[in-house]
C-alpha atoms as a PDB file:
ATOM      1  CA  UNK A   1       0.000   0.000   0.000  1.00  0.00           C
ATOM      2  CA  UNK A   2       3.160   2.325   0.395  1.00  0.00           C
ATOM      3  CA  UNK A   3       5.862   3.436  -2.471  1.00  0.00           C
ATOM      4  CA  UNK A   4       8.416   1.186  -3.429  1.00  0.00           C
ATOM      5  CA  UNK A   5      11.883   3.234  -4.875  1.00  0.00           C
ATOM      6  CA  UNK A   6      14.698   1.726  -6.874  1.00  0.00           C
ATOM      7  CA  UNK A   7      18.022   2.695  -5.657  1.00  0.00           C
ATOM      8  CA  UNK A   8      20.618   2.285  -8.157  1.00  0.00           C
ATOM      9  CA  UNK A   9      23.694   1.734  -6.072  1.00  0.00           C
ATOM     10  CA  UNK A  10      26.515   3.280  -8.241  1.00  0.00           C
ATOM     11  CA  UNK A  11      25.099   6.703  -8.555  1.00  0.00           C
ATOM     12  CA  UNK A  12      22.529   6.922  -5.740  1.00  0.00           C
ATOM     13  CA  UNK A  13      20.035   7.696  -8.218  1.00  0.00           C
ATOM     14  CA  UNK A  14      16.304   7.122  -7.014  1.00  0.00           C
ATOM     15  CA  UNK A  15      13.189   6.279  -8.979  1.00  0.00           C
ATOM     16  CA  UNK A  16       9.800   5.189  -7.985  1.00  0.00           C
ATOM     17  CA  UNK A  17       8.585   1.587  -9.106  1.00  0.00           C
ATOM     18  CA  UNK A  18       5.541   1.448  -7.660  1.00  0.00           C
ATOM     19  CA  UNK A  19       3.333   4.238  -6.286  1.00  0.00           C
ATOM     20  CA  UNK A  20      -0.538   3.217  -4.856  1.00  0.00           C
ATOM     21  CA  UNK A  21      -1.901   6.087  -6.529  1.00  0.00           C
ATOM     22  CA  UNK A  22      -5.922   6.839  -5.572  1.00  0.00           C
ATOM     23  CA  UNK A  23      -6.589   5.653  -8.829  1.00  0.00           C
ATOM     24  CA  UNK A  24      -4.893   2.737  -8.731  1.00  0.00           C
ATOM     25  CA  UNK A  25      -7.166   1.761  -5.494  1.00  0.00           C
ATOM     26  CA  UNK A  26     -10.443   2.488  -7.507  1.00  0.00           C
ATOM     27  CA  UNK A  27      -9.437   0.051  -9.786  1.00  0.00           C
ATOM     28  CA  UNK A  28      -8.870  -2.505  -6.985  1.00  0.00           C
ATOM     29  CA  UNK A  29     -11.693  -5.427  -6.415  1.00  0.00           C
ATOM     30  CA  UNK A  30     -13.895  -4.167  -3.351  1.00  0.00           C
ATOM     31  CA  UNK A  31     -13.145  -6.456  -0.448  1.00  0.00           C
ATOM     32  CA  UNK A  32     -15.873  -8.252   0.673  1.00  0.00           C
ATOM     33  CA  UNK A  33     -15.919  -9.197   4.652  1.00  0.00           C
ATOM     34  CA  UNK A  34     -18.741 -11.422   6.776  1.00  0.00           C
ATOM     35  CA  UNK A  35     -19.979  -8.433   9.531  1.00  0.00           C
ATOM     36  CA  UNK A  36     -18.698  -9.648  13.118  1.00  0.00           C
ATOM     37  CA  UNK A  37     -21.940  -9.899  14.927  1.00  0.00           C
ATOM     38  CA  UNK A  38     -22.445 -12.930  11.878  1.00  0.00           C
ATOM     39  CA  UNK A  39     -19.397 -14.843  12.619  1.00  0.00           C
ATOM     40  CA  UNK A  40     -19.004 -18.501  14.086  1.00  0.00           C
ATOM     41  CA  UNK A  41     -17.268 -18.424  17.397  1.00  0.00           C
ATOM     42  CA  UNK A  42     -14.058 -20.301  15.260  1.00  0.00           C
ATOM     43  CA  UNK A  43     -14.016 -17.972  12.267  1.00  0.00           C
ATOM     44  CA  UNK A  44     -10.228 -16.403  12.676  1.00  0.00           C
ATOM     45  CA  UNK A  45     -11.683 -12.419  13.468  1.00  0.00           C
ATOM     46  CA  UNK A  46     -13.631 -13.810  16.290  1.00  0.00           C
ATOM     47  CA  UNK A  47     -11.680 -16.180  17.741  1.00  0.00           C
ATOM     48  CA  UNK A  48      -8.373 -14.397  17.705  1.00  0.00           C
ATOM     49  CA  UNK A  49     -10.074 -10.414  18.872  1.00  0.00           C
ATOM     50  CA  UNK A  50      -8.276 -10.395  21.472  1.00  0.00           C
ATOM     51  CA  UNK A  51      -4.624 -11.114  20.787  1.00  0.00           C
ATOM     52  CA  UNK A  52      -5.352  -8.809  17.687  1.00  0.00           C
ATOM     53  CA  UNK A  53      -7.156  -6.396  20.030  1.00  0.00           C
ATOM     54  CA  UNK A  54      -3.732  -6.633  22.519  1.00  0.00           C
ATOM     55  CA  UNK A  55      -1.301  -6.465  19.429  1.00  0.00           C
ATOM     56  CA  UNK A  56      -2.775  -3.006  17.949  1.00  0.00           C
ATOM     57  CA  UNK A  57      -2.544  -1.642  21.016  1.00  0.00           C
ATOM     58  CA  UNK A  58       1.022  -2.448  21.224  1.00  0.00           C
ATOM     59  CA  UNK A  59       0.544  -4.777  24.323  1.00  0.00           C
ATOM     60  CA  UNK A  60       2.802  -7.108  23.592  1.00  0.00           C
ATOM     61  CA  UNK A  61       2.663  -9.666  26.976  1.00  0.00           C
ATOM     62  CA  UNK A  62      -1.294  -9.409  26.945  1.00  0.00           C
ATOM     63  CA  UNK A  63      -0.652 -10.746  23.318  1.00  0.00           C
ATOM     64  CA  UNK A  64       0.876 -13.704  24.501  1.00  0.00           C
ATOM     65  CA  UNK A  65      -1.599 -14.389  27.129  1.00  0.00           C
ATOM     66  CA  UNK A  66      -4.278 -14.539  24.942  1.00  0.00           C
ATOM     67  CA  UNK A  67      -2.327 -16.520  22.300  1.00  0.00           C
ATOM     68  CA  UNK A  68      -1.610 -19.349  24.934  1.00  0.00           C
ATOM     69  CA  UNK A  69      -5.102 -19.514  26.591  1.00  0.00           C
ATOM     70  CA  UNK A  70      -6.217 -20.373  22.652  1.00  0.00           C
ATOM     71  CA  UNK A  71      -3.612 -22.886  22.457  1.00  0.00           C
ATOM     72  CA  UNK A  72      -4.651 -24.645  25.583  1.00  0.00           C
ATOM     73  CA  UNK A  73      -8.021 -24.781  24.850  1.00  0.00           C
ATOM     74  CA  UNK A  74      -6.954 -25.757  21.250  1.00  0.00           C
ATOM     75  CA  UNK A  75      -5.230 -28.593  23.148  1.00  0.00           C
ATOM     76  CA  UNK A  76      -7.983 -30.073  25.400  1.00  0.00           C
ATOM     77  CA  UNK A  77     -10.858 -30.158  22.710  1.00  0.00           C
ATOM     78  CA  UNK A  78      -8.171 -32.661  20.467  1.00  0.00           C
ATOM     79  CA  UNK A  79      -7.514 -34.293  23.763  1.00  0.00           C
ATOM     80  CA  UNK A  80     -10.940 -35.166  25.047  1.00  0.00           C
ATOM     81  CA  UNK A  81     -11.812 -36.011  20.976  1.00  0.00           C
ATOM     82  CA  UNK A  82      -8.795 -38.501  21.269  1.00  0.00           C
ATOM     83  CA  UNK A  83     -10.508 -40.151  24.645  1.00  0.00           C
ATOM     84  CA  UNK A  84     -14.026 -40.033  23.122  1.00  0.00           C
ATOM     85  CA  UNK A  85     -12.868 -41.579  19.944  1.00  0.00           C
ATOM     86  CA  UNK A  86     -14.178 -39.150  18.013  1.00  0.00           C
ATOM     87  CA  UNK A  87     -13.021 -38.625  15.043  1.00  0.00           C
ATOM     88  CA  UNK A  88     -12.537 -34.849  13.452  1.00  0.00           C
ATOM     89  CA  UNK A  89     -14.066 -33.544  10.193  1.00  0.00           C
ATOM     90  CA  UNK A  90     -13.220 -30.306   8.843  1.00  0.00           C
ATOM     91  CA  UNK A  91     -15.397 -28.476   6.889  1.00  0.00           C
ATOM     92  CA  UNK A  92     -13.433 -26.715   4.632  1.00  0.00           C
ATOM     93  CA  UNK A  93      -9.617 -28.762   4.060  1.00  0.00           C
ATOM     94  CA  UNK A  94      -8.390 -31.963   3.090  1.00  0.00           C
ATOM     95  CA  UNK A  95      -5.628 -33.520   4.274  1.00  0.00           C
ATOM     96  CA  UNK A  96      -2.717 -35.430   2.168  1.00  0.00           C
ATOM     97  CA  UNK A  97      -1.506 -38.704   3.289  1.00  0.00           C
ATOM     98  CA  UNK A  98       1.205 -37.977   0.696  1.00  0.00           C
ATOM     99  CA  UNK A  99       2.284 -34.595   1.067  1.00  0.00           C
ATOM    100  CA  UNK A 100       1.260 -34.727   5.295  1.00  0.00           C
ATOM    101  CA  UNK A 101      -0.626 -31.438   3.922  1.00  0.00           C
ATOM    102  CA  UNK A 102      -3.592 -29.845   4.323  1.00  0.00           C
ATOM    103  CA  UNK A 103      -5.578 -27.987   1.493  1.00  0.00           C
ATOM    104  CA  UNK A 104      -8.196 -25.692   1.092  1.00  0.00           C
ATOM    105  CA  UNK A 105     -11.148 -28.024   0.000  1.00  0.00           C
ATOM    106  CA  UNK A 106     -12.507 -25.176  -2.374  1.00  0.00           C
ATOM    107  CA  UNK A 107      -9.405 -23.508  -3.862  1.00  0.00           C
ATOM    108  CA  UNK A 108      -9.350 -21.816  -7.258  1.00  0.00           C
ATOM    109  CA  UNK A 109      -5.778 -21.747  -8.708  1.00  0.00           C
ATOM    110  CA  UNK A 110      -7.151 -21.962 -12.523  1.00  0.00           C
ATOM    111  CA  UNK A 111      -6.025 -17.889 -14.380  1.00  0.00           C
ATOM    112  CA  UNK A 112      -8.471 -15.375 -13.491  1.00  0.00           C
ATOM    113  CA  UNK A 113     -10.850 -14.564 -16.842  1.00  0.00           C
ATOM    114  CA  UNK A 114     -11.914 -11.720 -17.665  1.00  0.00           C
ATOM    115  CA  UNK A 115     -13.998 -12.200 -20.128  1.00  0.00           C
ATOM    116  CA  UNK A 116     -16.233 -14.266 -17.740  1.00  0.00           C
ATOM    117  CA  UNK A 117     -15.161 -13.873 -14.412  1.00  0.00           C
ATOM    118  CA  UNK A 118     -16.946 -10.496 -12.442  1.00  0.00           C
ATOM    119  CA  UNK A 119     -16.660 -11.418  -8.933  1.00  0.00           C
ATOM    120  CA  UNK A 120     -14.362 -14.152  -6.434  1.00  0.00           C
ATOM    121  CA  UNK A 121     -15.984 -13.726  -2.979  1.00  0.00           C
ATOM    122  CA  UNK A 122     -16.486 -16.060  -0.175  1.00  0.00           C
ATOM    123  CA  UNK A 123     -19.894 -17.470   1.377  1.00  0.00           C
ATOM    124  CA  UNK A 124     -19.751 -19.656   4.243  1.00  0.00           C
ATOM    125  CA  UNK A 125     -15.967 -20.389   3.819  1.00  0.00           C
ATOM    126  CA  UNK A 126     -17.182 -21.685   0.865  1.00  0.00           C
ATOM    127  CA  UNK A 127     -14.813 -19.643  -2.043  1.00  0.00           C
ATOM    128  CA  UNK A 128     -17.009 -18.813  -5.192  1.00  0.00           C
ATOM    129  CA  UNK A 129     -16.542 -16.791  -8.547  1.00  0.00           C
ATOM    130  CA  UNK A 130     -19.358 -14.797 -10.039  1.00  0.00           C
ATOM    131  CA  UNK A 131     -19.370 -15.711 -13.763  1.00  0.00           C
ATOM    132  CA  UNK A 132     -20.804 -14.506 -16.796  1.00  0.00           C
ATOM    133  CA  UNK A 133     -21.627 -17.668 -18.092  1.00  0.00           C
ATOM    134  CA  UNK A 134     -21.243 -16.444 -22.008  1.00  0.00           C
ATOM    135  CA  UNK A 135     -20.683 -19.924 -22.853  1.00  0.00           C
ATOM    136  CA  UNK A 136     -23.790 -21.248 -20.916  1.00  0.00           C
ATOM    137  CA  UNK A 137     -25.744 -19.232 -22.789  1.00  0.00           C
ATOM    138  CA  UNK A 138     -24.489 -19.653 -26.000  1.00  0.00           C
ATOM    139  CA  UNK A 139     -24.907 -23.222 -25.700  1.00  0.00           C
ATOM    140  CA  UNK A 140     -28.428 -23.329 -24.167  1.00  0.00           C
ATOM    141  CA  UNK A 141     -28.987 -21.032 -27.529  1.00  0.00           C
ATOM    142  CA  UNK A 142     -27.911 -23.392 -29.697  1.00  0.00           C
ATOM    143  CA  UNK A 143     -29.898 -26.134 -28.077  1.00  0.00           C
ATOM    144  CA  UNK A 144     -32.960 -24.363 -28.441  1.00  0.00           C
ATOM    145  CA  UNK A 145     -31.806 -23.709 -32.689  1.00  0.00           C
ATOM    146  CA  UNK A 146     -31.267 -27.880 -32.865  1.00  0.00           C
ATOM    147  CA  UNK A 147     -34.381 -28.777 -31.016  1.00  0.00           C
ATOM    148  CA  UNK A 148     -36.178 -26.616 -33.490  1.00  0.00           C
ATOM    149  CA  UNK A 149     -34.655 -28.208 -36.360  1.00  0.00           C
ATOM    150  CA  UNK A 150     -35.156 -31.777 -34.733  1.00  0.00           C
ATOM    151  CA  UNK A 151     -39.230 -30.936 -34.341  1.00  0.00           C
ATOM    152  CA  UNK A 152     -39.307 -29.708 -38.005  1.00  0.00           C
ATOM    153  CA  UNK A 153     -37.688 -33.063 -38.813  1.00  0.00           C
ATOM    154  CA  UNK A 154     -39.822 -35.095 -37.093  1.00  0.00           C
ATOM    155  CA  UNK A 155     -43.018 -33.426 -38.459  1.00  0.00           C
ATOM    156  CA  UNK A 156     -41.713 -33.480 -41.929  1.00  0.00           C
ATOM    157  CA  UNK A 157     -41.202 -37.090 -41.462  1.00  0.00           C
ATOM    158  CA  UNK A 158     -44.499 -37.733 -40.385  1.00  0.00           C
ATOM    159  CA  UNK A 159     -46.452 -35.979 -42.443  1.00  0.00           C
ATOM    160  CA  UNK A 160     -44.329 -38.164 -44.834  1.00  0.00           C
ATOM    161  CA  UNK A 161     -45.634 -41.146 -43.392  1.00  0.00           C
ATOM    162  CA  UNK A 162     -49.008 -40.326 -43.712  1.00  0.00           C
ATOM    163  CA  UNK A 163     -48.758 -39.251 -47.867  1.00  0.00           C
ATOM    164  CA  UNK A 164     -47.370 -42.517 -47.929  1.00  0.00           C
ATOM    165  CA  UNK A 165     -50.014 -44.164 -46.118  1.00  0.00           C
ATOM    166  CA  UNK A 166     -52.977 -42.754 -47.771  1.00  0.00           C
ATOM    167  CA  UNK A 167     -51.714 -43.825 -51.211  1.00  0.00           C
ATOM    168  CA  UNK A 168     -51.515 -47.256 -50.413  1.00  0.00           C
ATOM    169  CA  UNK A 169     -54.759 -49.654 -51.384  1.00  0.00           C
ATOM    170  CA  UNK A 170     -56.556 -50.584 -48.338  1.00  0.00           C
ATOM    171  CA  UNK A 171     -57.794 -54.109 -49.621  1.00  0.00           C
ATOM    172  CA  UNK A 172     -53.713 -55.333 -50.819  1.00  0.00           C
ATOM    173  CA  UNK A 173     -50.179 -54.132 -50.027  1.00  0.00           C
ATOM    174  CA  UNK A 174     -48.304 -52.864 -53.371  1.00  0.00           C
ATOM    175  CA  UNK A 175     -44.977 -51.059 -53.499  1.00  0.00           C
ATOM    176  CA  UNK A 176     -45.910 -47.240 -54.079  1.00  0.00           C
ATOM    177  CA  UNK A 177     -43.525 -44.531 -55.180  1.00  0.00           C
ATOM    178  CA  UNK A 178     -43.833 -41.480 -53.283  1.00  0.00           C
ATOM    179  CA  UNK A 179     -41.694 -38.157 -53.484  1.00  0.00           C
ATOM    180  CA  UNK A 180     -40.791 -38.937 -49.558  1.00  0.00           C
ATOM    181  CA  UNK A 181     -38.781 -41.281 -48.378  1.00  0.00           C
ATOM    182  CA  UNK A 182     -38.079 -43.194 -45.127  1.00  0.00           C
ATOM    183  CA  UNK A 183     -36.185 -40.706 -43.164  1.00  0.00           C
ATOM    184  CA  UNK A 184     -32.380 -41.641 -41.752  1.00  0.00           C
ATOM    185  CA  UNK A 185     -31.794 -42.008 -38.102  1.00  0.00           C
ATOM    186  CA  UNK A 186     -30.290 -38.825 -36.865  1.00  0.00           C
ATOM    187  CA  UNK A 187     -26.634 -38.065 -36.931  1.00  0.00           C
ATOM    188  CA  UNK A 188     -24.889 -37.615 -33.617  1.00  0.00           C
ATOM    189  CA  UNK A 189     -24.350 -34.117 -33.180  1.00  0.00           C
ATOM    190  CA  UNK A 190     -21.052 -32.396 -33.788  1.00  0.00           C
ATOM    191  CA  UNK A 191     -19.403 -29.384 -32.691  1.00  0.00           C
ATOM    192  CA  UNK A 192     -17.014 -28.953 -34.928  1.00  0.00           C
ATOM    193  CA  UNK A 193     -16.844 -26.130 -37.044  1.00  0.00           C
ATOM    194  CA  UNK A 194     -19.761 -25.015 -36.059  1.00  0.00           C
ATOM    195  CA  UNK A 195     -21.436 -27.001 -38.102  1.00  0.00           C
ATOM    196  CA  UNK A 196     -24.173 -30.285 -36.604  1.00  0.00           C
ATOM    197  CA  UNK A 197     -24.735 -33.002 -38.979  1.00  0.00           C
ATOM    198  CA  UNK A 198     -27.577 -34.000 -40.742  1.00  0.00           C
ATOM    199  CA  UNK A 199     -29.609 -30.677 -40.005  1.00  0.00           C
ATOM    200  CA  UNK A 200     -29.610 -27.270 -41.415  1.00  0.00           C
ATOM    201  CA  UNK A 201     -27.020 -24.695 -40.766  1.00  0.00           C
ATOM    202  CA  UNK A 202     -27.107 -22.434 -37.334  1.00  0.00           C
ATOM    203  CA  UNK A 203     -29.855 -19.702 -37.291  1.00  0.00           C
ATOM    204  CA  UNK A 204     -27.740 -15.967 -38.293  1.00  0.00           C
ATOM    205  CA  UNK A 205     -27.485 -15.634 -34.151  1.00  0.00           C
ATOM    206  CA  UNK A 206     -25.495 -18.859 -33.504  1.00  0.00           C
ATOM    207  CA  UNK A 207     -23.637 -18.100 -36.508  1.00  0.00           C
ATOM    208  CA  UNK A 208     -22.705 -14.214 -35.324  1.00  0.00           C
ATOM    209  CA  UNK A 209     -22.185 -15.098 -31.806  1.00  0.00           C
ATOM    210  CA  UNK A 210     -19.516 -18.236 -32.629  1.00  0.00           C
ATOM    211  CA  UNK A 211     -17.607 -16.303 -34.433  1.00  0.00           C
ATOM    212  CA  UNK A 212     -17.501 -13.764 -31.931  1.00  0.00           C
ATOM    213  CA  UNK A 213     -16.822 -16.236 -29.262  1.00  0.00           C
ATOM    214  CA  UNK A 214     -14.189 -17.186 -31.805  1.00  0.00           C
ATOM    215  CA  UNK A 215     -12.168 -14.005 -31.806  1.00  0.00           C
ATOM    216  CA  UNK A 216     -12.217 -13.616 -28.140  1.00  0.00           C
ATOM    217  CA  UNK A 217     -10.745 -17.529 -27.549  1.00  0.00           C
ATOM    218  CA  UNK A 218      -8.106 -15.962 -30.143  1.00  0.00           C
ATOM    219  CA  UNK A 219      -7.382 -12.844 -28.501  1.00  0.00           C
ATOM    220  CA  UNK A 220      -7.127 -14.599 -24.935  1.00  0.00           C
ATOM    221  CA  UNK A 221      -4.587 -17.473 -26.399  1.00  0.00           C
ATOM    222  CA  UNK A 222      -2.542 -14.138 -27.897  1.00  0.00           C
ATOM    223  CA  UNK A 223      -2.884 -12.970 -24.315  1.00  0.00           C
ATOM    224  CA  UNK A 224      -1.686 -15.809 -22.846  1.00  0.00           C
ATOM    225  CA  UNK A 225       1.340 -16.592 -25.466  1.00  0.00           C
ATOM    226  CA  UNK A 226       2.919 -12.710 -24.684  1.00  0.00           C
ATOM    227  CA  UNK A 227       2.109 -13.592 -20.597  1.00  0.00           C
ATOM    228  CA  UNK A 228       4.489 -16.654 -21.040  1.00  0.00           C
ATOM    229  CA  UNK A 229       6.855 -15.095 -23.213  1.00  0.00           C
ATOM    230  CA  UNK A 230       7.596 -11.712 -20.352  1.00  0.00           C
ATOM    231  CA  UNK A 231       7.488 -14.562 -17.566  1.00  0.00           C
ATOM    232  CA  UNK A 232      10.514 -16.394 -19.545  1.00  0.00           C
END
């Protein structure tokens, strides 16, 4: 939060490298905290207040105090859990037989998007992202554009079926020509492209947003191929 100077040592010269300007804080991610009066007795504000309380007021014995009376109580809960045989289950970490680790059951390490990502904040220790969802909805869009194609299939086909039967003789079976035929089991559907077998190209919305979607998965790999070239 404070300035950080570069002091080149043969000269003495000084230059800033990093300055907290009050526009650089606007820009920051507002910090989102549970209120106090809404916090479990174990959540790490409550249950540390007053070592934290002692340390800002520069108390540093009371401090102490307070640390070790946590410890100690810290102590007998695991001991009485050991003589009860009960065994503990955190809520929110996992631990590693491997590693003798433990890890945050909900933690997020994938590259922050910004094309869909609006908002990481936490709910119950629980760690969550607030997404856009862009390709959520494209997909439930082009859903909707199949399943419309797939009805208009199906109807075609029937009404097929019923030219069909209506030509026949009632009284004897004879093989009829018709202008319909029998139609083909559907295709499995394919993503490829853009393009879905054995129906009729995307409505002009599918088709505009893909290709959009298409430019920004191009402009993000760019993105990501200069990030790993100024890291190297």
């Amino acid at each position: 939060d404070g300035e950080v100077h570069i002091t080149e040592l043969k000269n003495g010269n000084v230059e800033v490298f990093w300055n907290p300007t009050s526009e650089v804080r606007r820009q920051r991610l507002k910090r989102h905290t549970v209120l106090f009066e809404e916090q479990t007795d174990f959540e790490s504000e409550r249950l540390w207040r007053h070592v934290t309380s002692a340390i800002n007021k520069g108390d540093q014995h009371k401090a102490t105090q307070e640390k070790f009376v946590l410890e100690q109580e810290q102590r007998h809960a695991a001991q009485e859990r050991r003589e009860n045989g009960t065994e503990w289950k955190p809520l929110l970490f996992q631990h590693d037989a491997t590693t003798n680790e433990w890890h945050y059951k909900y933690e997020d390490l994938r590259p922050w998007d910004p094309l869909n990502d609006i908002a990481q904040f936490e709910k119950n220790g629980i760690l969550q992202t607030m997404e856009r969802h862009l390709s959520t909805r494209m997909s439930n869009h082009k859903t909707t554009c199949i399943n419309n194609q797939i009805t208009r299939h199906e109807r075609s086909a029937e009404d097929c079926r019923r030219r069909k039967t209506s030509d026949q003789p009632s009284n004897h079976s004879q093989n009829t020509e018709t202008s319909c035929s029998t139609p083909e089991s559907v295709q499995e559907l394919s993503d490829d492209d853009g393009k879905y077998l054995g129906f009729e190209s995307l409505c002009a919305q599918c088709g505009k947003e893909m290709n959009h979607l298409e430019e920004i998965h191009s402009a993000v790999l760019s993105l990501q191929r200069a990030q790993q070239d100024i890291h190297r």
